[in-house]
C-alpha atoms as a PDB file:
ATOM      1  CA  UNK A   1     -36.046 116.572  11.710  1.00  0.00           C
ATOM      2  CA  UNK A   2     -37.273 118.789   8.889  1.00  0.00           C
ATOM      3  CA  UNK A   3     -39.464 116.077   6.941  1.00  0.00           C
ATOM      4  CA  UNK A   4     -41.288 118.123   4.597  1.00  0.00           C
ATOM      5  CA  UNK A   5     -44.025 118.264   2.191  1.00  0.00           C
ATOM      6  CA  UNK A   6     -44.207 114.800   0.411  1.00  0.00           C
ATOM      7  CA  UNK A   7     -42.005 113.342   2.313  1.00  0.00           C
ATOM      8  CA  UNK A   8     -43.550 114.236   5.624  1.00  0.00           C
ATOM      9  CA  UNK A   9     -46.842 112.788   4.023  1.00  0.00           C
ATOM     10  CA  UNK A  10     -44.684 109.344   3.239  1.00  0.00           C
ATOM     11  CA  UNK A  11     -43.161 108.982   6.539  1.00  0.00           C
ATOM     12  CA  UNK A  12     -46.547 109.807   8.559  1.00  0.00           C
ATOM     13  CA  UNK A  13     -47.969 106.797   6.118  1.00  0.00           C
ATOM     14  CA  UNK A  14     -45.366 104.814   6.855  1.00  0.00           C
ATOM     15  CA  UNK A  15     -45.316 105.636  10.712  1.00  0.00           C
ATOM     16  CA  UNK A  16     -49.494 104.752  10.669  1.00  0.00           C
ATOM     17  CA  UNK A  17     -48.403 101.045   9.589  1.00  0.00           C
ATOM     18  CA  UNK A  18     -44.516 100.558  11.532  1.00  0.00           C
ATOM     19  CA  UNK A  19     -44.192  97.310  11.658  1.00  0.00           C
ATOM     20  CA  UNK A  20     -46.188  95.908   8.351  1.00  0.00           C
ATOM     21  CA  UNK A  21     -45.310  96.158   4.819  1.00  0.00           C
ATOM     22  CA  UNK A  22     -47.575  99.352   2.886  1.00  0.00           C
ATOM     23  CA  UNK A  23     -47.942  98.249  -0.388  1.00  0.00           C
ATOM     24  CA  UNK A  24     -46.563 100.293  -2.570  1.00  0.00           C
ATOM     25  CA  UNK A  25     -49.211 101.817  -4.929  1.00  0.00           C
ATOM     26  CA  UNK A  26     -51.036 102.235  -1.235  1.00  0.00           C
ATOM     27  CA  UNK A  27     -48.569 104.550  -0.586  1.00  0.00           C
ATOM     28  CA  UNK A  28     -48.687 106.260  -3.733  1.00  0.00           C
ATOM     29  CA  UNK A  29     -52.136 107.192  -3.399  1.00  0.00           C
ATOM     30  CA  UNK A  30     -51.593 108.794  -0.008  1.00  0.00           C
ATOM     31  CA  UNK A  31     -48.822 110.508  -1.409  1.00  0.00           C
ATOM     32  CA  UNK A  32     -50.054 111.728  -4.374  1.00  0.00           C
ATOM     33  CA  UNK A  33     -53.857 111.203  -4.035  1.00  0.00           C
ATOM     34  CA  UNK A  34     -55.332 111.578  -7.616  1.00  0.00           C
ATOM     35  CA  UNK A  35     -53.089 113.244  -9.235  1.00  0.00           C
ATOM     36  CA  UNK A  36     -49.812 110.957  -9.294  1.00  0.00           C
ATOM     37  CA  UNK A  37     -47.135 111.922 -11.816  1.00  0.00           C
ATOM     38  CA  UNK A  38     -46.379 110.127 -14.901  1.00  0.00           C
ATOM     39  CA  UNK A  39     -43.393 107.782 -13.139  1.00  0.00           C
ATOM     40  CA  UNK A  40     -45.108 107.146  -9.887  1.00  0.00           C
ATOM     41  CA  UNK A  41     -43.466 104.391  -8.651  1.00  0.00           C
ATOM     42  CA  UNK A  42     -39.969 105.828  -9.943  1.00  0.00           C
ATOM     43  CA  UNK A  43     -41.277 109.342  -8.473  1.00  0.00           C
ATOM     44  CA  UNK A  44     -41.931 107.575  -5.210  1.00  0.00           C
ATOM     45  CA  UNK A  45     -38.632 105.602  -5.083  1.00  0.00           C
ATOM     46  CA  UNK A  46     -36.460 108.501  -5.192  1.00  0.00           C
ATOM     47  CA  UNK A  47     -38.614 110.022  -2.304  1.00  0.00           C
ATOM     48  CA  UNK A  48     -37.769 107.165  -0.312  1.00  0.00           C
ATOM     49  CA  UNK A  49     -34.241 107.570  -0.925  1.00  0.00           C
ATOM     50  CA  UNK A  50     -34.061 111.156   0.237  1.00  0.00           C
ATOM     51  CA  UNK A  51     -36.134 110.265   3.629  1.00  0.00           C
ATOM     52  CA  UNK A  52     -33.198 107.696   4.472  1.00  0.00           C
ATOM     53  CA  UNK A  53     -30.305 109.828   3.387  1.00  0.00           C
ATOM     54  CA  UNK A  54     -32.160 112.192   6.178  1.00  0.00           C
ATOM     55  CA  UNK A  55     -33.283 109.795   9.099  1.00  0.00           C
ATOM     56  CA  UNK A  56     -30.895 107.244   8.248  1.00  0.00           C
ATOM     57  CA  UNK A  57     -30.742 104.096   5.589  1.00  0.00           C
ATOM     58  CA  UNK A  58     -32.071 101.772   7.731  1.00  0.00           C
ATOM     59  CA  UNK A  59     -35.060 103.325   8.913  1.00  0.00           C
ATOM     60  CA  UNK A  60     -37.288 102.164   6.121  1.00  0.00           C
ATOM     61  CA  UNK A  61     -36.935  98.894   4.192  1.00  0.00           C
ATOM     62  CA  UNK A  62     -37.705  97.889   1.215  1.00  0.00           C
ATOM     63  CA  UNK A  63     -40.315  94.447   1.835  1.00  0.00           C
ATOM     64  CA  UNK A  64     -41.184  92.458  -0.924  1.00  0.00           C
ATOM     65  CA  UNK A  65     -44.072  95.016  -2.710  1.00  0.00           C
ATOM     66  CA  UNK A  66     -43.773  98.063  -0.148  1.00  0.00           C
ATOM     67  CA  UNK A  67     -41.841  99.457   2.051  1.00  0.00           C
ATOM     68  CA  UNK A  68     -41.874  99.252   5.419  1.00  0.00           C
ATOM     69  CA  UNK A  69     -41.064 101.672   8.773  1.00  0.00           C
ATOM     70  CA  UNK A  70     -38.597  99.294  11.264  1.00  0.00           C
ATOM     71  CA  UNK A  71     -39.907  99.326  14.351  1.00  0.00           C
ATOM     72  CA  UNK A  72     -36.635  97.920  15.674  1.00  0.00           C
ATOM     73  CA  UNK A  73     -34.603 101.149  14.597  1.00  0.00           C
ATOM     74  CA  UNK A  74     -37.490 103.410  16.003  1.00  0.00           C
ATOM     75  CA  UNK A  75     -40.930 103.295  17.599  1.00  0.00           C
ATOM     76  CA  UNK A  76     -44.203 105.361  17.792  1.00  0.00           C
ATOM     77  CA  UNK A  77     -46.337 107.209  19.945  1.00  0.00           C
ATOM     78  CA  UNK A  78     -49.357 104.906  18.266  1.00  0.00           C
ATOM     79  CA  UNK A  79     -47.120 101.889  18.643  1.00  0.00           C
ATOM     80  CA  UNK A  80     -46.113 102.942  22.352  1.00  0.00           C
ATOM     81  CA  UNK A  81     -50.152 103.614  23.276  1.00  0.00           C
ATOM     82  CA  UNK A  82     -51.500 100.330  21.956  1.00  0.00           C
ATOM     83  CA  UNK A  83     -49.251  98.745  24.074  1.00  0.00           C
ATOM     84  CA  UNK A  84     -49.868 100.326  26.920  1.00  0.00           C
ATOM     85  CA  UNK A  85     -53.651 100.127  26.280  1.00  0.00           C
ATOM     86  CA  UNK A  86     -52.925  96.328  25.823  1.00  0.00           C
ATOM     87  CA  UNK A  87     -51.431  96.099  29.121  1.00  0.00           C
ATOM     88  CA  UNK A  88     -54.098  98.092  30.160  1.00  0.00           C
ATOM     89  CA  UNK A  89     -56.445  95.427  29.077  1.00  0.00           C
ATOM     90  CA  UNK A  90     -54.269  92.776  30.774  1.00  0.00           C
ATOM     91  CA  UNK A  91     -54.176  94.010  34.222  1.00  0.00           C
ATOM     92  CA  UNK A  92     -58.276  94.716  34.082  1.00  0.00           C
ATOM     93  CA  UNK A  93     -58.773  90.840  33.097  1.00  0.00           C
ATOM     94  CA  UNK A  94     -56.722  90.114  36.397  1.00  0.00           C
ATOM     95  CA  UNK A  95     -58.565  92.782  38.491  1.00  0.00           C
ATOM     96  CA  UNK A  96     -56.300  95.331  38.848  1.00  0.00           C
ATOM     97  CA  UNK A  97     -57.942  98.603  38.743  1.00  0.00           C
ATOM     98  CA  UNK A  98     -55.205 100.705  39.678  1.00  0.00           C
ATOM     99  CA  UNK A  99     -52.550  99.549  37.756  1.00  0.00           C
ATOM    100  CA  UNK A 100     -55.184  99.636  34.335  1.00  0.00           C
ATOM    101  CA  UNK A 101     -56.089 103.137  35.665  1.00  0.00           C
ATOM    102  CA  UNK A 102     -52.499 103.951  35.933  1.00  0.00           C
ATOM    103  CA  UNK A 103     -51.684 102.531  32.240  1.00  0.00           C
ATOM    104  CA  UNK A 104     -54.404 104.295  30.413  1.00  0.00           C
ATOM    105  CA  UNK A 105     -53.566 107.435  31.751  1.00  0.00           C
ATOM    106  CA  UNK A 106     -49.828 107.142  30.444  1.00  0.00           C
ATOM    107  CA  UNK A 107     -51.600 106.016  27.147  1.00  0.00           C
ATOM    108  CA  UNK A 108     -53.804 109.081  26.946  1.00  0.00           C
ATOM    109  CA  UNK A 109     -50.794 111.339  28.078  1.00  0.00           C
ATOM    110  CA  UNK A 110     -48.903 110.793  24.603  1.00  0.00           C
ATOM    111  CA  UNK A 111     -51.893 112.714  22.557  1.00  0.00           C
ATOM    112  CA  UNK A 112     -51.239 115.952  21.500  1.00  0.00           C
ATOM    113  CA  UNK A 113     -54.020 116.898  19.154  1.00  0.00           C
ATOM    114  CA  UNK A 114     -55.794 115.712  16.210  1.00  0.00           C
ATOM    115  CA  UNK A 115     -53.028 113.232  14.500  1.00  0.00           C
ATOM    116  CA  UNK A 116     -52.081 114.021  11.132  1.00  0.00           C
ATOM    117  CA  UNK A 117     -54.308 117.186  10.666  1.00  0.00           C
ATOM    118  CA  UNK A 118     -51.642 119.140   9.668  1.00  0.00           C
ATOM    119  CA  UNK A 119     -50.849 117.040   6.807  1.00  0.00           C
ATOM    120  CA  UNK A 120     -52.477 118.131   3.236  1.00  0.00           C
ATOM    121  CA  UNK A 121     -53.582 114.657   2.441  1.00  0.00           C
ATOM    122  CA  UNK A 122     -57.322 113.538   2.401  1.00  0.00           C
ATOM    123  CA  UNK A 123     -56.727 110.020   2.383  1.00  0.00           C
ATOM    124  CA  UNK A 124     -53.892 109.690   5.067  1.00  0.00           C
ATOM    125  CA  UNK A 125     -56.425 111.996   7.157  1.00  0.00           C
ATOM    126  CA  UNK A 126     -59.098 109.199   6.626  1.00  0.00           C
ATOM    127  CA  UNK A 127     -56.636 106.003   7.728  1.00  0.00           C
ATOM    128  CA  UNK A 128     -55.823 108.290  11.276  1.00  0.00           C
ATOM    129  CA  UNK A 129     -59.893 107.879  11.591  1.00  0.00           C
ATOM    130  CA  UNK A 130     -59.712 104.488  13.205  1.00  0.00           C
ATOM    131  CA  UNK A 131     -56.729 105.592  15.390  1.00  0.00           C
ATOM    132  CA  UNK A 132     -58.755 108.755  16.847  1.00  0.00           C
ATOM    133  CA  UNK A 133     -61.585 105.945  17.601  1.00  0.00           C
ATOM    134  CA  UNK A 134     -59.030 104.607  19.430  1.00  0.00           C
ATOM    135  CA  UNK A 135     -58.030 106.988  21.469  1.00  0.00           C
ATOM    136  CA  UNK A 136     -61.732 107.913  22.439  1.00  0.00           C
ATOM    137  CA  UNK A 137     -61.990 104.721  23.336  1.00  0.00           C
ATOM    138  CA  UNK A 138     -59.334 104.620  25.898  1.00  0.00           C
ATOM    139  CA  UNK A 139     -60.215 108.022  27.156  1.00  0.00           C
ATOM    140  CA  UNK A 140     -64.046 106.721  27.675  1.00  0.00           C
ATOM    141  CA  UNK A 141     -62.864 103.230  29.794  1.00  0.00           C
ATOM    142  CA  UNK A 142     -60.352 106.087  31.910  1.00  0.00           C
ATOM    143  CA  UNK A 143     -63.567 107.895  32.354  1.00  0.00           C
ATOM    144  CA  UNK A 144     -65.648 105.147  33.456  1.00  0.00           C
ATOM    145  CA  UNK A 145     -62.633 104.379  35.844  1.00  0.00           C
ATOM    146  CA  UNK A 146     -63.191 107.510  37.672  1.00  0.00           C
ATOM    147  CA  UNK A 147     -66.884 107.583  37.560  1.00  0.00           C
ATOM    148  CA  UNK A 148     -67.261 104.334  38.582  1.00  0.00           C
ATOM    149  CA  UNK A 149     -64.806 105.528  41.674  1.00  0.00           C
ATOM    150  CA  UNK A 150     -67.147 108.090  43.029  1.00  0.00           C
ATOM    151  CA  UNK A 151     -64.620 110.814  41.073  1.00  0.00           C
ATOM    152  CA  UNK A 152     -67.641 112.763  39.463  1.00  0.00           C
ATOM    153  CA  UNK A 153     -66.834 115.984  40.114  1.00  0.00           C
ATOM    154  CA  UNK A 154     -62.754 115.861  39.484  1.00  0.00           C
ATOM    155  CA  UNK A 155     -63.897 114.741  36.042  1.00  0.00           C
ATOM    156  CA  UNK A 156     -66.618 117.233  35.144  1.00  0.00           C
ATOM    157  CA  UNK A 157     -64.291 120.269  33.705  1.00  0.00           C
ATOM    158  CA  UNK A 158     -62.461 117.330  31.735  1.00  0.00           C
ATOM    159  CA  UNK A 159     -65.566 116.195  30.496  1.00  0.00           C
ATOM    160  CA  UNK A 160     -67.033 120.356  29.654  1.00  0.00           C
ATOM    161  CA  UNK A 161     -64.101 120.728  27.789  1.00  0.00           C
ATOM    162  CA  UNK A 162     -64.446 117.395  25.363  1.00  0.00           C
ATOM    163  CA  UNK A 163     -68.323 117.665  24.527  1.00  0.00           C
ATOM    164  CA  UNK A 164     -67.335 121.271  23.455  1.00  0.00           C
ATOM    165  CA  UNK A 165     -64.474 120.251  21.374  1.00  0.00           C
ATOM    166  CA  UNK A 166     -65.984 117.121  20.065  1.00  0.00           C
ATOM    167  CA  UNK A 167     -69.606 118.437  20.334  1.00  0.00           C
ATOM    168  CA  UNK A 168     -71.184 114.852  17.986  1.00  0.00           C
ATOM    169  CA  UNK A 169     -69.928 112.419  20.504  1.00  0.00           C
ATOM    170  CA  UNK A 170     -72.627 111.089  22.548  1.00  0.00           C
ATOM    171  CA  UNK A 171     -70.801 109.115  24.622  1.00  0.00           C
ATOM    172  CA  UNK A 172     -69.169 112.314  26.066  1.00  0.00           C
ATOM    173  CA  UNK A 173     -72.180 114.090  27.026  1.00  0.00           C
ATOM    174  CA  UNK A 174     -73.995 111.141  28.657  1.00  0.00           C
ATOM    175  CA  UNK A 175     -70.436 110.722  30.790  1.00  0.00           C
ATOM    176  CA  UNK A 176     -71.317 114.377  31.244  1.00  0.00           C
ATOM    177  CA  UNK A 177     -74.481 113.893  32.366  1.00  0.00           C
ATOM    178  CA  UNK A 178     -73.958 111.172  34.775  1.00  0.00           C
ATOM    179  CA  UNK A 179     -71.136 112.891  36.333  1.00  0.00           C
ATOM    180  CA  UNK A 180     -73.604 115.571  36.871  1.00  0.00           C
ATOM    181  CA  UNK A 181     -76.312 113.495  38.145  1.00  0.00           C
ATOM    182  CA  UNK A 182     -73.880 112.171  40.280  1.00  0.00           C
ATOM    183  CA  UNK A 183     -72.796 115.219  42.021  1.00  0.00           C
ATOM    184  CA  UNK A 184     -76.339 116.219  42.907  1.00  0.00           C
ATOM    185  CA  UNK A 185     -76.517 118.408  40.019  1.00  0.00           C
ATOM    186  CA  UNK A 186     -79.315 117.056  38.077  1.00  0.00           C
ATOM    187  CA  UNK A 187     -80.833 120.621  36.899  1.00  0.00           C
ATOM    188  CA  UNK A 188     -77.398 120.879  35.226  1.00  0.00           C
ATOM    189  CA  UNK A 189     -77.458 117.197  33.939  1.00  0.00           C
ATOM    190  CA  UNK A 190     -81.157 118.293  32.249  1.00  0.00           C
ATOM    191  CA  UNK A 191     -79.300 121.093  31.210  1.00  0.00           C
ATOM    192  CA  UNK A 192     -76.516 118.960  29.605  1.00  0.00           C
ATOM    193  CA  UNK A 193     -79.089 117.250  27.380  1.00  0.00           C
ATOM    194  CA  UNK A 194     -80.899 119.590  26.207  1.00  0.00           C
ATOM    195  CA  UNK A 195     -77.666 121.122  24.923  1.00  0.00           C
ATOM    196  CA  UNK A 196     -76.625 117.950  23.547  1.00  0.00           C
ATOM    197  CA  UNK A 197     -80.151 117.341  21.971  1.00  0.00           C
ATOM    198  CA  UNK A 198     -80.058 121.072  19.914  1.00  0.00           C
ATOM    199  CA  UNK A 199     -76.142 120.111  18.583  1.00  0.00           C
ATOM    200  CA  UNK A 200     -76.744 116.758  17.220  1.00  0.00           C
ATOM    201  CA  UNK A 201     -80.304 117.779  16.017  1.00  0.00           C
ATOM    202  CA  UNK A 202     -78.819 121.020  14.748  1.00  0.00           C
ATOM    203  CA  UNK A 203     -75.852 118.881  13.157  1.00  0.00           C
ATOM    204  CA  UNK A 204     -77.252 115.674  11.870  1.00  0.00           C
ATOM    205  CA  UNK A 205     -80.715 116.360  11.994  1.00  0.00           C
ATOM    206  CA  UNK A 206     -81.397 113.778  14.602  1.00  0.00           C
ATOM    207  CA  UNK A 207     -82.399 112.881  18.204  1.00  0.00           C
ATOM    208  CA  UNK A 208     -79.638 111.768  20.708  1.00  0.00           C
ATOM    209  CA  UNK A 209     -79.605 107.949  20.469  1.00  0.00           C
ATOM    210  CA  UNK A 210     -81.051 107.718  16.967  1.00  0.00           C
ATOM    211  CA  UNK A 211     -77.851 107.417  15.304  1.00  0.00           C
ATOM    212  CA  UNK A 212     -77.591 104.782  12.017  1.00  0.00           C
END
């Protein structure tokens, strides 16, 4: 649907909590940020209005001080991948490997990119934070999965192609460089931290490991 500009910013708010009530001056200041007009709350109303008259009027519902996104009229790719990683979860606690290997890699299959970068909003950018944690988090325990499997080498262009687009994660490179070790290759593994060493020390000024 063409949901643009503030609106797009409201519903991807709104889509971040489905389920819960966002109070409405939260929503506001992801909105608006610091420079809300005069009328917010009248402003922000009549912004609402438009969204339903375009995705339909019971979509999002007004809740005591917010509004809210129904998750019984629609659901979520976030919604859809903490349940899955919640089964996930489930399924490891009863020892099946498989079927948790099975359920994480559905969950990882609905990312598409950094969520809500394309959104001109500082703050909304900072609540999607937690979720990206989230998702590394998943991806790590799938990676473990494998390694843990003997799958070193099926994993190690997955794992090139992470440390160079997320270059500060430790936890990718030493995956990296156990996979490595693992496949015999421990020049390369040497390699692999030594290159990790001279990007966070280059970034953050810091040894791997030394993190506050």
């Amino acid at each position: 649907m063409p949901v643009r500009g503030r609106q797009r910013i409201a519903l991807a708010a709104l889509a971040l909590s489905a389920g819960r009530v966002l109070p409405i001056d939260t929503l506001i200041d992801r909105v608006w940020e610091d420079e809300p007009p005069r009328q917010a709350r009248a402003s922000l109303q009549t912004l609402v209005t438009r969204l339903r008259r375009l995705l339909g009027a019971d979509l999002i519902e007004t809740s005591g001080p917010g509004y809210r996104l129904r998750t019984q009229v629609c659901t979520t790719d976030l919604i859809r991948f903490r349940e899955l990683v919640s089964r996930a979860r489930e399924v490891a606690a009863q020892g099946d490997g498989y079927a948790e290997l099975d359920l994480l890699r559905e969950a990882i299959g609905l990312w598409a990119g950094e969520p809500l970068s394309d959104l001109p909003s500082v703050r909304l950018q900072a609540d999607a934070a937690g979720i990206v944690e989230e998702g590394f988090r998943a991806l790590e325990r799938r990676l473990d999965i494998d390694l843990a499997a003997g799958r070193h080498r099926e994993v190690l262009g997955e794992l090139r192609s992470m440390v160079s687009r997320y270059p500060l994660r430790e936890t990718l490179w030493e995956r990296l460089m156990l996979a490595l070790h693992r496949a015999g290759r421990r020049a390369d593994a040497l390699a692999a931290y030594e290159e990790a060493a001279k990007v966070i020390r280059g970034q953050l000024g810091l040894d791997p490991g030394r993190r506050g």
